[in-house]
PDB file of N, CA and C in Angstrom:
ATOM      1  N   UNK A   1       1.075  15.412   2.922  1.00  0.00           N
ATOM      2  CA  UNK A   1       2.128  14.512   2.517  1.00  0.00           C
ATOM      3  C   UNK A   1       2.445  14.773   1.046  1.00  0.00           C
ATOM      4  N   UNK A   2       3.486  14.985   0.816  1.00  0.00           N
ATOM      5  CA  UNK A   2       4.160  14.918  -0.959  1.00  0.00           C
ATOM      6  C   UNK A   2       4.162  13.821  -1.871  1.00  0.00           C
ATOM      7  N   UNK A   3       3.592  14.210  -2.796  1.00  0.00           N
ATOM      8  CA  UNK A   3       3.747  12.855  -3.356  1.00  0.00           C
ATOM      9  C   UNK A   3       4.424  12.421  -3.848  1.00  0.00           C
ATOM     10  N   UNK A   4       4.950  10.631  -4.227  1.00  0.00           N
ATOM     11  CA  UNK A   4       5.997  10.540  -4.543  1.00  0.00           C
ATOM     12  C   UNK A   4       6.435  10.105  -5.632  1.00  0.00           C
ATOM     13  N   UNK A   5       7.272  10.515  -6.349  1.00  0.00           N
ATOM     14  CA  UNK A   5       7.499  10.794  -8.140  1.00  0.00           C
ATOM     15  C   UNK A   5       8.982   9.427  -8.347  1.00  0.00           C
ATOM     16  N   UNK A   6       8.439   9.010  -8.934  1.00  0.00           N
ATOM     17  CA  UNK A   6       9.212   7.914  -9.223  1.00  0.00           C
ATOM     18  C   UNK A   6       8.859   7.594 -10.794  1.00  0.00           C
ATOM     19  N   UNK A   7      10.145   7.914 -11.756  1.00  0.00           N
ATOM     20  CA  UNK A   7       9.988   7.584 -13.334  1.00  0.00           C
ATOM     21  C   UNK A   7       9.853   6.493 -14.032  1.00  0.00           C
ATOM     22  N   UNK A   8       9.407   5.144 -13.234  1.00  0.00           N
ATOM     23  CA  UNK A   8       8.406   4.145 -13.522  1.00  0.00           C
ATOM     24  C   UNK A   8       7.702   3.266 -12.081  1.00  0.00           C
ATOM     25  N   UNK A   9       6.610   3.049 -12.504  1.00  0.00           N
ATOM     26  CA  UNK A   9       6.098   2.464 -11.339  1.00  0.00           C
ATOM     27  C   UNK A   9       6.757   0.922 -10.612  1.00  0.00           C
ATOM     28  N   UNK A  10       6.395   0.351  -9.618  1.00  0.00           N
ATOM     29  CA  UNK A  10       6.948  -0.054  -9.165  1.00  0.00           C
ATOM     30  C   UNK A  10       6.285  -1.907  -9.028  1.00  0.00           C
ATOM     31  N   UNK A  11       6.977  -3.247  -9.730  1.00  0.00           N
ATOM     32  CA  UNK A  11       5.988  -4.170  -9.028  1.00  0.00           C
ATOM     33  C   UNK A  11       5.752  -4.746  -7.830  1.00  0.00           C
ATOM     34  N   UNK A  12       6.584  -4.606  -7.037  1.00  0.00           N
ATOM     35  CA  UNK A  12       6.212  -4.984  -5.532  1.00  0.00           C
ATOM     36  C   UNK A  12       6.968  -3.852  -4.314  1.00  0.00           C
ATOM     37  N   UNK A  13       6.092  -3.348  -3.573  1.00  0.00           N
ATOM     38  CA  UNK A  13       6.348  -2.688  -2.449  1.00  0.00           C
ATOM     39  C   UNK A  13       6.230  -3.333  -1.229  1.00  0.00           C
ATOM     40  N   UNK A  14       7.322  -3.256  -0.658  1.00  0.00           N
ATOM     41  CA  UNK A  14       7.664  -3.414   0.725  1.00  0.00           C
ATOM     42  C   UNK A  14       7.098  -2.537   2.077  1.00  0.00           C
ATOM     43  N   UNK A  15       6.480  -2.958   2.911  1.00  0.00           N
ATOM     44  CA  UNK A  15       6.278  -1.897   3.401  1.00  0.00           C
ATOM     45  C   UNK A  15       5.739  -2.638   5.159  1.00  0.00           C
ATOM     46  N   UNK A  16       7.009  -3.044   5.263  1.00  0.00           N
ATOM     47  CA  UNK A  16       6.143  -4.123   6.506  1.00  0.00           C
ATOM     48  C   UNK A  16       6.819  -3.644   7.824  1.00  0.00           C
ATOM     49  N   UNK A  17       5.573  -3.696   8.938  1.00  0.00           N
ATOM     50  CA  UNK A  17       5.523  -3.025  10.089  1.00  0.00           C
ATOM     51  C   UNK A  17       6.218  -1.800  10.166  1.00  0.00           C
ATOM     52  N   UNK A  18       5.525  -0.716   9.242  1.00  0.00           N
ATOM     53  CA  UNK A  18       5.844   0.545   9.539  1.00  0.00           C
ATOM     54  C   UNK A  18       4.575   1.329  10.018  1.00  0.00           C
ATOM     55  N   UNK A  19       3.309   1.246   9.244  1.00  0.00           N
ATOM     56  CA  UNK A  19       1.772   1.988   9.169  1.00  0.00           C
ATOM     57  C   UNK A  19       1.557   1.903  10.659  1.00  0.00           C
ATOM     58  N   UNK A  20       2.297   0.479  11.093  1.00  0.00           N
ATOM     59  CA  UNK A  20       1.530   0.317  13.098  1.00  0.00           C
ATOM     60  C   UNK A  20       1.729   1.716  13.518  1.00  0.00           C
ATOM     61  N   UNK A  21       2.774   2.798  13.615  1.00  0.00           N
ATOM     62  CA  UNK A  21       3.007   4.099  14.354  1.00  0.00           C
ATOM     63  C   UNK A  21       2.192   5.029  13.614  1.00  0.00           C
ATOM     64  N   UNK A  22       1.673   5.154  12.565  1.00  0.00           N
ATOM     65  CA  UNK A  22       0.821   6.058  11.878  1.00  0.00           C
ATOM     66  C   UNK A  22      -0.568   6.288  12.540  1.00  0.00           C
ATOM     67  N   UNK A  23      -1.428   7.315  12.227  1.00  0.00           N
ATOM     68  CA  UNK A  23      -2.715   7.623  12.449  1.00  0.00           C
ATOM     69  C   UNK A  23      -3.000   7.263  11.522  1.00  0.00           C
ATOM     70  N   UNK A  24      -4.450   6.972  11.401  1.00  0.00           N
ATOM     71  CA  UNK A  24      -5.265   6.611  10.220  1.00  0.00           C
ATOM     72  C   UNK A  24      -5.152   7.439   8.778  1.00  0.00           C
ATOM     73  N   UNK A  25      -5.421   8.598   8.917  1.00  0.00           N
ATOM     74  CA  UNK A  25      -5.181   9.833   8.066  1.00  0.00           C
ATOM     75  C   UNK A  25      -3.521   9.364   7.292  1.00  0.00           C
ATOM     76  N   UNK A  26      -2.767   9.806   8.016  1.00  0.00           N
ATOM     77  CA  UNK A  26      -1.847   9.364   7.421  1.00  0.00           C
ATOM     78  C   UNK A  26      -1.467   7.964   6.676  1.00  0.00           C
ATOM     79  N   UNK A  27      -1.706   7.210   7.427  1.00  0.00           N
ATOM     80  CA  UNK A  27      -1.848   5.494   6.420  1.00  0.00           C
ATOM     81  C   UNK A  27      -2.377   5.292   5.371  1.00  0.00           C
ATOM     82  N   UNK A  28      -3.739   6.266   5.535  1.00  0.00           N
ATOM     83  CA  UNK A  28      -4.601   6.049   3.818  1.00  0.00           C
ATOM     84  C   UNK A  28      -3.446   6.890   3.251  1.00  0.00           C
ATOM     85  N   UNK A  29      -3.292   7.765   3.554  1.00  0.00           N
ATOM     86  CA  UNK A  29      -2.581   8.792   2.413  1.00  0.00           C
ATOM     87  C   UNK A  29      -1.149   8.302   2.031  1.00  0.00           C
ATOM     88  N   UNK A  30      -0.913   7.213   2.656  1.00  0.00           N
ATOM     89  CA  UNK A  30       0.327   6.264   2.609  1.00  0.00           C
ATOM     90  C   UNK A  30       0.059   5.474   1.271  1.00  0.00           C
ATOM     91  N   UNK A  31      -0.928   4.976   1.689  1.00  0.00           N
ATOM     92  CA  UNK A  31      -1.446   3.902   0.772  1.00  0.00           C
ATOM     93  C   UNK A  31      -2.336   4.171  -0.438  1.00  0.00           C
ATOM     94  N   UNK A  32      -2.456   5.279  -0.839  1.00  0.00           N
ATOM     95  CA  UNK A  32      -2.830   6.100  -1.793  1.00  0.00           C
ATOM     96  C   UNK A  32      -1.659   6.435  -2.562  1.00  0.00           C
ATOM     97  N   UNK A  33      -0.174   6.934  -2.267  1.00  0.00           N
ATOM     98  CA  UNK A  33       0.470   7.199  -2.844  1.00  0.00           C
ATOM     99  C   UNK A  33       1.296   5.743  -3.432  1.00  0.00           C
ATOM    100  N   UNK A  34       1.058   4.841  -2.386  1.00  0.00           N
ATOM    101  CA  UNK A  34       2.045   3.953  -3.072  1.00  0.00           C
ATOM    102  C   UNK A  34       1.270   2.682  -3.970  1.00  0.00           C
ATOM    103  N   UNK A  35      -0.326   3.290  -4.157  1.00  0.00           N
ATOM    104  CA  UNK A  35      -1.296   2.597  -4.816  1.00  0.00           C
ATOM    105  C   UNK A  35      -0.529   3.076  -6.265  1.00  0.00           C
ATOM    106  N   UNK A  36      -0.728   4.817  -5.899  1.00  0.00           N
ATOM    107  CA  UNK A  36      -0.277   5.402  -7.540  1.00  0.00           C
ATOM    108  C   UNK A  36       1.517   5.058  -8.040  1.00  0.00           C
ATOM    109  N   UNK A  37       2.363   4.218  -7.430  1.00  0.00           N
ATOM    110  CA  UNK A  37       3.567   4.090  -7.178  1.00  0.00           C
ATOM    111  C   UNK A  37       3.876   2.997  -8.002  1.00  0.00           C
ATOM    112  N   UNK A  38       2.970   1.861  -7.755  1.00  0.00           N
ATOM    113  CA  UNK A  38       2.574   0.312  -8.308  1.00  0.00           C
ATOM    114  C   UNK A  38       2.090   0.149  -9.755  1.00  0.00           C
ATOM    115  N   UNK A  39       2.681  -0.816 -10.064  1.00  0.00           N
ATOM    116  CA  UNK A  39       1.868  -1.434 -11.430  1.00  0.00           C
ATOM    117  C   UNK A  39       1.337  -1.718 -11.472  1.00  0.00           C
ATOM    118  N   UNK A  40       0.154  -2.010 -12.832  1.00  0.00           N
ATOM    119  CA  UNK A  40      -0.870  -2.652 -12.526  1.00  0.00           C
ATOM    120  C   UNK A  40      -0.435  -4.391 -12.519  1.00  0.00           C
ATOM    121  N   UNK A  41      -1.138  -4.983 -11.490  1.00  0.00           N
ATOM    122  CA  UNK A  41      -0.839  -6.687 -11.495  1.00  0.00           C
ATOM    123  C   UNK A  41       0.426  -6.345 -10.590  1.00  0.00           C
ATOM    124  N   UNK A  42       1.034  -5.337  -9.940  1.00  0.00           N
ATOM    125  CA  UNK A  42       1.857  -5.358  -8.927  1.00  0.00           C
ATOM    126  C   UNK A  42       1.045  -5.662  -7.236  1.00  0.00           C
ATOM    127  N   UNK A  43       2.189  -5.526  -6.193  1.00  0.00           N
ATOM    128  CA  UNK A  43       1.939  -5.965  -5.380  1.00  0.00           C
ATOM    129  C   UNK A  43       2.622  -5.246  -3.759  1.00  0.00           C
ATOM    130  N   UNK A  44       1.302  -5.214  -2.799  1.00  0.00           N
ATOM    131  CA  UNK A  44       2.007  -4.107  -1.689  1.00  0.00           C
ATOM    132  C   UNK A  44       1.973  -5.322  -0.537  1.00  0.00           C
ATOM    133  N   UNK A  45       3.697  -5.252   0.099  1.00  0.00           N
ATOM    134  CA  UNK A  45       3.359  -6.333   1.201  1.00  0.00           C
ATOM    135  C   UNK A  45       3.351  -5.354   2.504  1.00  0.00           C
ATOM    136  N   UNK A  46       2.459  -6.023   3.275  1.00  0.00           N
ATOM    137  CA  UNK A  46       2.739  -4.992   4.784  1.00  0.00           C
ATOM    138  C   UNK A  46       3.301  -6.033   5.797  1.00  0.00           C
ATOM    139  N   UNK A  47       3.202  -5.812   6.888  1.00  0.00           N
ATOM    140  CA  UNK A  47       3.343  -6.821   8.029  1.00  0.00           C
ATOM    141  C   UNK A  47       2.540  -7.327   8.566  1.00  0.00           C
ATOM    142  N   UNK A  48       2.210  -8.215   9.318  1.00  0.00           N
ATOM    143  CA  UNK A  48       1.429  -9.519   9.610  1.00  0.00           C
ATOM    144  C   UNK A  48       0.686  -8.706  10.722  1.00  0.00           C
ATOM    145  N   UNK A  49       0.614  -7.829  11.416  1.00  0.00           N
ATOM    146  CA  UNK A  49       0.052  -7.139  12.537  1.00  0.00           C
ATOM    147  C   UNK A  49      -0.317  -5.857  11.551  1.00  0.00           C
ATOM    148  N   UNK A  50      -0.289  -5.587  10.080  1.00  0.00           N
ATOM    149  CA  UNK A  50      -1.243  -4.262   9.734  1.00  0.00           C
ATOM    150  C   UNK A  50      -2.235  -5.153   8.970  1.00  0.00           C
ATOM    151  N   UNK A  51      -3.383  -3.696   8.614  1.00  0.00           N
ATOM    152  CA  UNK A  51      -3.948  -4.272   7.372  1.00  0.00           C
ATOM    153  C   UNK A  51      -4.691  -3.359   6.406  1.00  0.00           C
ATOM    154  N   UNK A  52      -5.098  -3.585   5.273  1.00  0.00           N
ATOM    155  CA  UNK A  52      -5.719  -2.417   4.813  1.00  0.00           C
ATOM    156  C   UNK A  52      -6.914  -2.457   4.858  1.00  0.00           C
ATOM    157  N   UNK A  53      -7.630  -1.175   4.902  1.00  0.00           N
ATOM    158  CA  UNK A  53      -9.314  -1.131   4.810  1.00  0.00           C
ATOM    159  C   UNK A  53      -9.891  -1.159   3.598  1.00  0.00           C
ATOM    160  N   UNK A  54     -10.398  -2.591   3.490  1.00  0.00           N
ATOM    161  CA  UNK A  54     -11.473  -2.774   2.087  1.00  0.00           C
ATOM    162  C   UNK A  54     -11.727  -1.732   1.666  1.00  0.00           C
ATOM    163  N   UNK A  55     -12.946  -0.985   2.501  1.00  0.00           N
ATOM    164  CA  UNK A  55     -13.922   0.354   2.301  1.00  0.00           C
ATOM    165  C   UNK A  55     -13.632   1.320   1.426  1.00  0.00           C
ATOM    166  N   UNK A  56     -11.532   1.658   1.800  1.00  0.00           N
ATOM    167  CA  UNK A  56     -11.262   2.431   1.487  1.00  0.00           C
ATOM    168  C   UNK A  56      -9.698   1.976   0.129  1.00  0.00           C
ATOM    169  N   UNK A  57      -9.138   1.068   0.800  1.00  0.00           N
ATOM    170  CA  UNK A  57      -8.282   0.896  -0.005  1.00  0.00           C
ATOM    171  C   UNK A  57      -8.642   0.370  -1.841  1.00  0.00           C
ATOM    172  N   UNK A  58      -7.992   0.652  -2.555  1.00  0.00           N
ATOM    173  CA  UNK A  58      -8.083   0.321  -4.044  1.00  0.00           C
ATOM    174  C   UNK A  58      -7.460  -1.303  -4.071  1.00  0.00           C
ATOM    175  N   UNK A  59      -6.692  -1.102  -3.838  1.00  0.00           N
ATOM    176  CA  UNK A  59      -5.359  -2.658  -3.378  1.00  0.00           C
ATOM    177  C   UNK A  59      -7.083  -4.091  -3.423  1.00  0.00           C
ATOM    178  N   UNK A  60      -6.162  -4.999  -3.649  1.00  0.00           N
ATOM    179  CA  UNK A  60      -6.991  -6.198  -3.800  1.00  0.00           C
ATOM    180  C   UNK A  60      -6.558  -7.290  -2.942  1.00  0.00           C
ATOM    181  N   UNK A  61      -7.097  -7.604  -1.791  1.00  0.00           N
ATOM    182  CA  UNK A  61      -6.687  -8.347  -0.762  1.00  0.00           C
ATOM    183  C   UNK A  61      -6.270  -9.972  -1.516  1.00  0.00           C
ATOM    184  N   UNK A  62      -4.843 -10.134  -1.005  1.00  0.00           N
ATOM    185  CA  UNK A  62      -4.764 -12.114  -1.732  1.00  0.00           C
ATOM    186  C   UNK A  62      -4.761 -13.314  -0.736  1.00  0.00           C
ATOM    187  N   UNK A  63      -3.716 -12.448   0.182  1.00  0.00           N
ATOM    188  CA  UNK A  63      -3.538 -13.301   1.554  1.00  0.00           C
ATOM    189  C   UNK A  63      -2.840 -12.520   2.665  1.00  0.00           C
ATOM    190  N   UNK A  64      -3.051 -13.165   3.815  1.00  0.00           N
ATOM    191  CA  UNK A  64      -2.413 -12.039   4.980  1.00  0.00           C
ATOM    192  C   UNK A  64      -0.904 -11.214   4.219  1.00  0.00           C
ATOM    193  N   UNK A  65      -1.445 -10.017   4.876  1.00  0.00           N
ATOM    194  CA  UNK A  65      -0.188  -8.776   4.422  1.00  0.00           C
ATOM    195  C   UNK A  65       0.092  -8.671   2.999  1.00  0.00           C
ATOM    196  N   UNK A  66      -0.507  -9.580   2.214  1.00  0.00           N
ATOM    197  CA  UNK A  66      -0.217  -9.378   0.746  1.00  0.00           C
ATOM    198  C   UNK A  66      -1.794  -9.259   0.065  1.00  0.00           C
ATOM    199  N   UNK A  67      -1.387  -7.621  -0.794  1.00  0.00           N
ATOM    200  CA  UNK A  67      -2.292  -7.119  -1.280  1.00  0.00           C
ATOM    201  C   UNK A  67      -1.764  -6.678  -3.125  1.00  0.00           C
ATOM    202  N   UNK A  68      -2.859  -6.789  -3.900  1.00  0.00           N
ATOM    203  CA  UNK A  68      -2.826  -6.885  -5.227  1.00  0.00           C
ATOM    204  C   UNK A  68      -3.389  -5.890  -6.071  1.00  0.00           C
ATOM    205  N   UNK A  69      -2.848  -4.623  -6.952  1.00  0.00           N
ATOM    206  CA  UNK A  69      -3.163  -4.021  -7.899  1.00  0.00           C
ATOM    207  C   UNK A  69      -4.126  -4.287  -8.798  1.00  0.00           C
ATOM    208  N   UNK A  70      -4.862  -4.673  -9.350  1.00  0.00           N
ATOM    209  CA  UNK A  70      -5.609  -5.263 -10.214  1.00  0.00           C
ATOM    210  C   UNK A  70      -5.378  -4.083 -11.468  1.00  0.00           C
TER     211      UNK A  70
END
């Protein structure tokens, strides 16, 4: 996947019910790029049926589908 270059980061990403059709592989690497995409104290929303993996994600869980940059 390419990464994606954007000439300032971003505070809130949208990103709801898309990851459901993805493989795993691809979703982290989703959510890796749009980790590096975000501000810090920004914010990634998904949809109410995804979610991210603690284990792996950087993102800071707040409440369903809404996750936090720290």
């Amino acid at each position: 996947m390419d990464p994606i270059n954007f000439k300032i980061p971003f505070d809130v990403i949208f990103c709801r019910n898309v990851m459901i059709y993805f493989d795993q592989q691809t979703k982290e690497g989703l959510i890796e790029r749009f980790y590096k995409a975000t501000n810090s104290g920004g914010y990634l929303l998904i949809g109410h049926s995804e979610t991210l993996n603690k284990n792996t994600s950087k993102y800071t869980y707040i409440m369903p589908a809404t996750y936090k940059k720290l």
